[in-house]
N, C-alpha and C. Protein backbone atom coordinates (compact mmCIF):
# COMPACT_ATOMS: atom_id res chain seq x y z
N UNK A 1 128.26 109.76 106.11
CA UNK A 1 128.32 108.64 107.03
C UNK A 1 127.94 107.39 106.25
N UNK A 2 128.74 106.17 106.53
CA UNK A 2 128.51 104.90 105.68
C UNK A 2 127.03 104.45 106.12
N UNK A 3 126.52 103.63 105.38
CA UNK A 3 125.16 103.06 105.68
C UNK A 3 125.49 101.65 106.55
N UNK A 4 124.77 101.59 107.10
CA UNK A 4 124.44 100.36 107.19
C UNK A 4 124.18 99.08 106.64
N UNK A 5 125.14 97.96 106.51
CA UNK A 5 124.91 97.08 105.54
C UNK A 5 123.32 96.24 106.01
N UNK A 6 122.59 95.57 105.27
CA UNK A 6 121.36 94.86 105.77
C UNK A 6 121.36 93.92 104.83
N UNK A 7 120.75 92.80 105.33
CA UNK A 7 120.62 91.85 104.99
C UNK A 7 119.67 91.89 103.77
N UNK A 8 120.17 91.14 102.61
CA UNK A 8 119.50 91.47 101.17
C UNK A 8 117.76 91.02 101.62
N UNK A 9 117.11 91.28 100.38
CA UNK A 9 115.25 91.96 100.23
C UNK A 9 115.12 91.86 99.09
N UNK A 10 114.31 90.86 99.26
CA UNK A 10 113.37 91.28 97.68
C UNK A 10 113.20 91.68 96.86
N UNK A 11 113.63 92.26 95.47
CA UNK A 11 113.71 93.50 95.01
C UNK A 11 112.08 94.05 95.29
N UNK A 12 110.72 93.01 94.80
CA UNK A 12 109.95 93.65 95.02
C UNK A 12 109.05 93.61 96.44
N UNK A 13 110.15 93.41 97.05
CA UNK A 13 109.51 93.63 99.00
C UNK A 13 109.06 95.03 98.96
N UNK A 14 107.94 95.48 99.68
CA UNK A 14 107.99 96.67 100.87
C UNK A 14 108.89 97.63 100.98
N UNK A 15 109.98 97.12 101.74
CA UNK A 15 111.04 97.22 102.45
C UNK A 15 112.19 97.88 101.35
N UNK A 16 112.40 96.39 100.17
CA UNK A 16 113.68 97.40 99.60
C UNK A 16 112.95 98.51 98.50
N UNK A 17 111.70 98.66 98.09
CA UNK A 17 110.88 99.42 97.05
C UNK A 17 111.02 101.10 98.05
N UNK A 18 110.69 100.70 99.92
CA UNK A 18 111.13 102.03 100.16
C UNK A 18 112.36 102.33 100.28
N UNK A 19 113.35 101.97 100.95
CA UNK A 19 114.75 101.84 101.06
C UNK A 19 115.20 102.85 99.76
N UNK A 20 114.94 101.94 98.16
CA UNK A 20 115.31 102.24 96.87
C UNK A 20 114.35 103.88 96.67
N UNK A 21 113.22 103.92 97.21
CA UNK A 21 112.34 105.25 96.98
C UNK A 21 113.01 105.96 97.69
N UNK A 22 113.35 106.18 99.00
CA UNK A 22 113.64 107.25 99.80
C UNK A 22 115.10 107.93 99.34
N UNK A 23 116.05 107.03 99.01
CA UNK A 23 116.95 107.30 98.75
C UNK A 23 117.38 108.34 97.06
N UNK A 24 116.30 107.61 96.50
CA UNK A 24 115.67 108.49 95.22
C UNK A 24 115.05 109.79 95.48
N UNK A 25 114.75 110.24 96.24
CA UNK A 25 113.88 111.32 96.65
C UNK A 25 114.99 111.81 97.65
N UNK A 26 116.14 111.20 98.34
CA UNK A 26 117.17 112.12 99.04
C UNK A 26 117.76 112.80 97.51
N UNK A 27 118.18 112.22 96.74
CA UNK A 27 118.95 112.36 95.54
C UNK A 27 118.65 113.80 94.98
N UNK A 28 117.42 113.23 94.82
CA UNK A 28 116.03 114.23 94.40
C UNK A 28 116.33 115.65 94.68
N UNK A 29 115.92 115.38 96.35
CA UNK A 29 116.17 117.03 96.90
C UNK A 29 117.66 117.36 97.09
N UNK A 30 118.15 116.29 97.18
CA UNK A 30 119.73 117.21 97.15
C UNK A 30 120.00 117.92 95.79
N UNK A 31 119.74 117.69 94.53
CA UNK A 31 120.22 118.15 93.46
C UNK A 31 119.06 119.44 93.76
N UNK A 32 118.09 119.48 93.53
CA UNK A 32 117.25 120.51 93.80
C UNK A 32 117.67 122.05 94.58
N UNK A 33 117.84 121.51 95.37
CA UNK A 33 118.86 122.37 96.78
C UNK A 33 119.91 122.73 96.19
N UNK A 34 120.50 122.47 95.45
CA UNK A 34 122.04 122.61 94.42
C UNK A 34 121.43 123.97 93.50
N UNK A 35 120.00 124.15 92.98
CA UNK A 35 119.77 125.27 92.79
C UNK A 35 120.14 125.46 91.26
N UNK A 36 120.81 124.26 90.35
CA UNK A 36 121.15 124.47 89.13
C UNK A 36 119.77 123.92 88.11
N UNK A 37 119.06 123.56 88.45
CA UNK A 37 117.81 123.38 87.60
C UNK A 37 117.26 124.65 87.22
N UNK A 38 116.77 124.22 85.82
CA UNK A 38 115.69 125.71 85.55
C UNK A 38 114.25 125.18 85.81
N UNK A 39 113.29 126.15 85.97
CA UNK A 39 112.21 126.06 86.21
C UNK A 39 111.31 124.83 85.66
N UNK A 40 111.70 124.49 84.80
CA UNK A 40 110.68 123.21 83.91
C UNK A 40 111.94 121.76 84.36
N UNK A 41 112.72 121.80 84.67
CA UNK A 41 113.40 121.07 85.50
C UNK A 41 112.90 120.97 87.25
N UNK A 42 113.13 122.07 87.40
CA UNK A 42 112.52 121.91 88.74
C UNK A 42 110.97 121.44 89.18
N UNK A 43 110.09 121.52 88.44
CA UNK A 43 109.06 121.14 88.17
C UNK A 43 108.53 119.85 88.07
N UNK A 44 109.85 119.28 86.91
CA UNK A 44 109.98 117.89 86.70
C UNK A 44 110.20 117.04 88.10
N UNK A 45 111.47 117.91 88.46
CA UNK A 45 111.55 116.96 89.87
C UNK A 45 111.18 116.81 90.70
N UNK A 46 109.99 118.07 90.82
CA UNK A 46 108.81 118.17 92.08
C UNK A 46 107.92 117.01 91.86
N UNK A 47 107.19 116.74 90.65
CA UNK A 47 106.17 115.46 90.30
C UNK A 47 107.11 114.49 90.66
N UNK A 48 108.31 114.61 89.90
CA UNK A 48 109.03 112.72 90.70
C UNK A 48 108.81 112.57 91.72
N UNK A 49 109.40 114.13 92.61
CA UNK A 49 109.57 113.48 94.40
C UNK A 49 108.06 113.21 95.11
N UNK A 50 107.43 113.92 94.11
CA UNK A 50 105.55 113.64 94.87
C UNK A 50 105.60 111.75 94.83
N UNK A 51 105.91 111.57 93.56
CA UNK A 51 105.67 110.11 93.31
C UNK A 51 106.61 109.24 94.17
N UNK A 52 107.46 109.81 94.43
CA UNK A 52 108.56 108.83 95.38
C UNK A 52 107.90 109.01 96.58
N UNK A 53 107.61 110.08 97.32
CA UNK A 53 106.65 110.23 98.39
C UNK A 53 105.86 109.28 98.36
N UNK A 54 104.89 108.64 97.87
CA UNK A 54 103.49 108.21 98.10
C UNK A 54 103.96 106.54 97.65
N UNK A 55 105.01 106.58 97.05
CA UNK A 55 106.03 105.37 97.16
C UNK A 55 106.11 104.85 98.31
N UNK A 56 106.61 106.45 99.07
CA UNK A 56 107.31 105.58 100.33
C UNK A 56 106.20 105.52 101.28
N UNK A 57 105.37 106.29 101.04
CA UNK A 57 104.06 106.32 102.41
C UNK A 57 103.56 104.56 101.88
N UNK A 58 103.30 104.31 100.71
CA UNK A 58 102.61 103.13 100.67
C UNK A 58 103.56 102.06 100.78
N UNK A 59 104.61 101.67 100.69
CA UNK A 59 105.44 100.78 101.37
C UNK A 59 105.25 100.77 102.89
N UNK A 60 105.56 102.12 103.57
CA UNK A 60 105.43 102.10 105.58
C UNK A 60 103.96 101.57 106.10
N UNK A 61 102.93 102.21 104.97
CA UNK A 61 101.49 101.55 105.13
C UNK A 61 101.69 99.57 105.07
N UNK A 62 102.47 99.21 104.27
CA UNK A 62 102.43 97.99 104.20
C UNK A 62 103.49 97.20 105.20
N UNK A 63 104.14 97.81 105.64
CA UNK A 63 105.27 97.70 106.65
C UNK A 63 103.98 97.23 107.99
N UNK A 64 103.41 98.61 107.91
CA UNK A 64 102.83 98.68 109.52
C UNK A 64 101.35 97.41 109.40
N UNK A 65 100.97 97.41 108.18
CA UNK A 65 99.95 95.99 107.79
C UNK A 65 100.83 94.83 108.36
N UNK A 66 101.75 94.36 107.85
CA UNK A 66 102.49 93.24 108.43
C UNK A 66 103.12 93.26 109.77
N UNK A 67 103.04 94.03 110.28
CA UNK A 67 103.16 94.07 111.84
C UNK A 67 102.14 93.62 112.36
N UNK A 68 101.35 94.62 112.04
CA UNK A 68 99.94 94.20 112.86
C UNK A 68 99.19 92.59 112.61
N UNK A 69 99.93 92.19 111.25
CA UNK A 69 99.35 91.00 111.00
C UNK A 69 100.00 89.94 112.00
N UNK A 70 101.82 90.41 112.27
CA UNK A 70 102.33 89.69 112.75
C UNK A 70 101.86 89.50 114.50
N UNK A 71 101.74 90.68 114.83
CA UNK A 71 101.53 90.97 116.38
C UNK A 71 99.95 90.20 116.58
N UNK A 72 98.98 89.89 115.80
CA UNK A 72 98.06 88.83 116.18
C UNK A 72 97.18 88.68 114.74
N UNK A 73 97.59 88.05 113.95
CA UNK A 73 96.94 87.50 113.16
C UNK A 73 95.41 87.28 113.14
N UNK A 74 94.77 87.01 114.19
CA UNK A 74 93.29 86.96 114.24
C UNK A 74 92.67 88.20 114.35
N UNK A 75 93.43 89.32 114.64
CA UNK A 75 92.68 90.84 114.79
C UNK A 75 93.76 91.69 114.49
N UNK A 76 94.19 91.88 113.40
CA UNK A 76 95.02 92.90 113.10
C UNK A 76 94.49 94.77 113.33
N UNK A 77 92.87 94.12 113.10
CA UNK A 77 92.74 95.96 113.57
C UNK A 77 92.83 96.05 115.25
N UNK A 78 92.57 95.23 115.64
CA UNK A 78 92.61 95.17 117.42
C UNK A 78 94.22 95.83 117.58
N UNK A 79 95.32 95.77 116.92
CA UNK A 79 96.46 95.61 117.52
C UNK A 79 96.83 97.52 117.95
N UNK A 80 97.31 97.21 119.07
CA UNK A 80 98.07 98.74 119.75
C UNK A 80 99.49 99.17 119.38
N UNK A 81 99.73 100.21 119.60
CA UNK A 81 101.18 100.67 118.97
C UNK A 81 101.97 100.34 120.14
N UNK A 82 103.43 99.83 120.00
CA UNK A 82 104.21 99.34 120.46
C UNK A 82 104.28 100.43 121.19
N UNK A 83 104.68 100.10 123.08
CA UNK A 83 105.18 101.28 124.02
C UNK A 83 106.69 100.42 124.39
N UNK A 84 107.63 101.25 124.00
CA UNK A 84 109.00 100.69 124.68
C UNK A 84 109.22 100.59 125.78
N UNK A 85 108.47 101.17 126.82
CA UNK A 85 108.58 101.56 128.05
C UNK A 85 108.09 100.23 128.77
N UNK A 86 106.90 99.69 127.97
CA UNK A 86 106.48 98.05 128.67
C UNK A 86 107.61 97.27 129.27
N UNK A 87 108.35 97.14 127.83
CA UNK A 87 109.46 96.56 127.85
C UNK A 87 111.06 96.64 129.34
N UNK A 88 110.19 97.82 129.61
CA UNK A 88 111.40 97.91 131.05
C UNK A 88 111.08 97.52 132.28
């Protein structure tokens, strides 16, 4: 399925660092899953995808920082998780 085009980012935003990680770590496990690596290969690509992991957790960590900064700037720890349901 085609992607979604989006509006260009930063190279070193948040945003495109996970975008560029996750998609590295789809790559990742798809070749993996392909089953043609040998063991010290497979190995190799287990430490990458750890590192693309914690890539992407610390980009969404900084994602969800700038929300909360955005949703009230004077108390970012005060802020609640969005309910969609308000919205109706």
């Amino acid at each position: 399925m085609p992607r979604k085009s989006l509006p260009a980012v930063s190279p070193a935003s948040p945003v495109a660092d996970f975008e560029a990680s996750m998609q590295a770590l789809e790559d990742l496990v798809g070749r993996m899953e392909a089953g043609d690596m040998s063991l010290e290969e497979s190995l190799a690509a287990y430490e990458r995808g750890v590192g693309l992991y914690r890539r992407c957790q610390d980009a969404l960590e900084q994602a969800e920082l700038r929300v909360r900064l955005l949703s009230d700037p004077a108390n970012p720890d005060e802020a609640r998780p969005f309910d969609a349901s308000e919205d109706a």
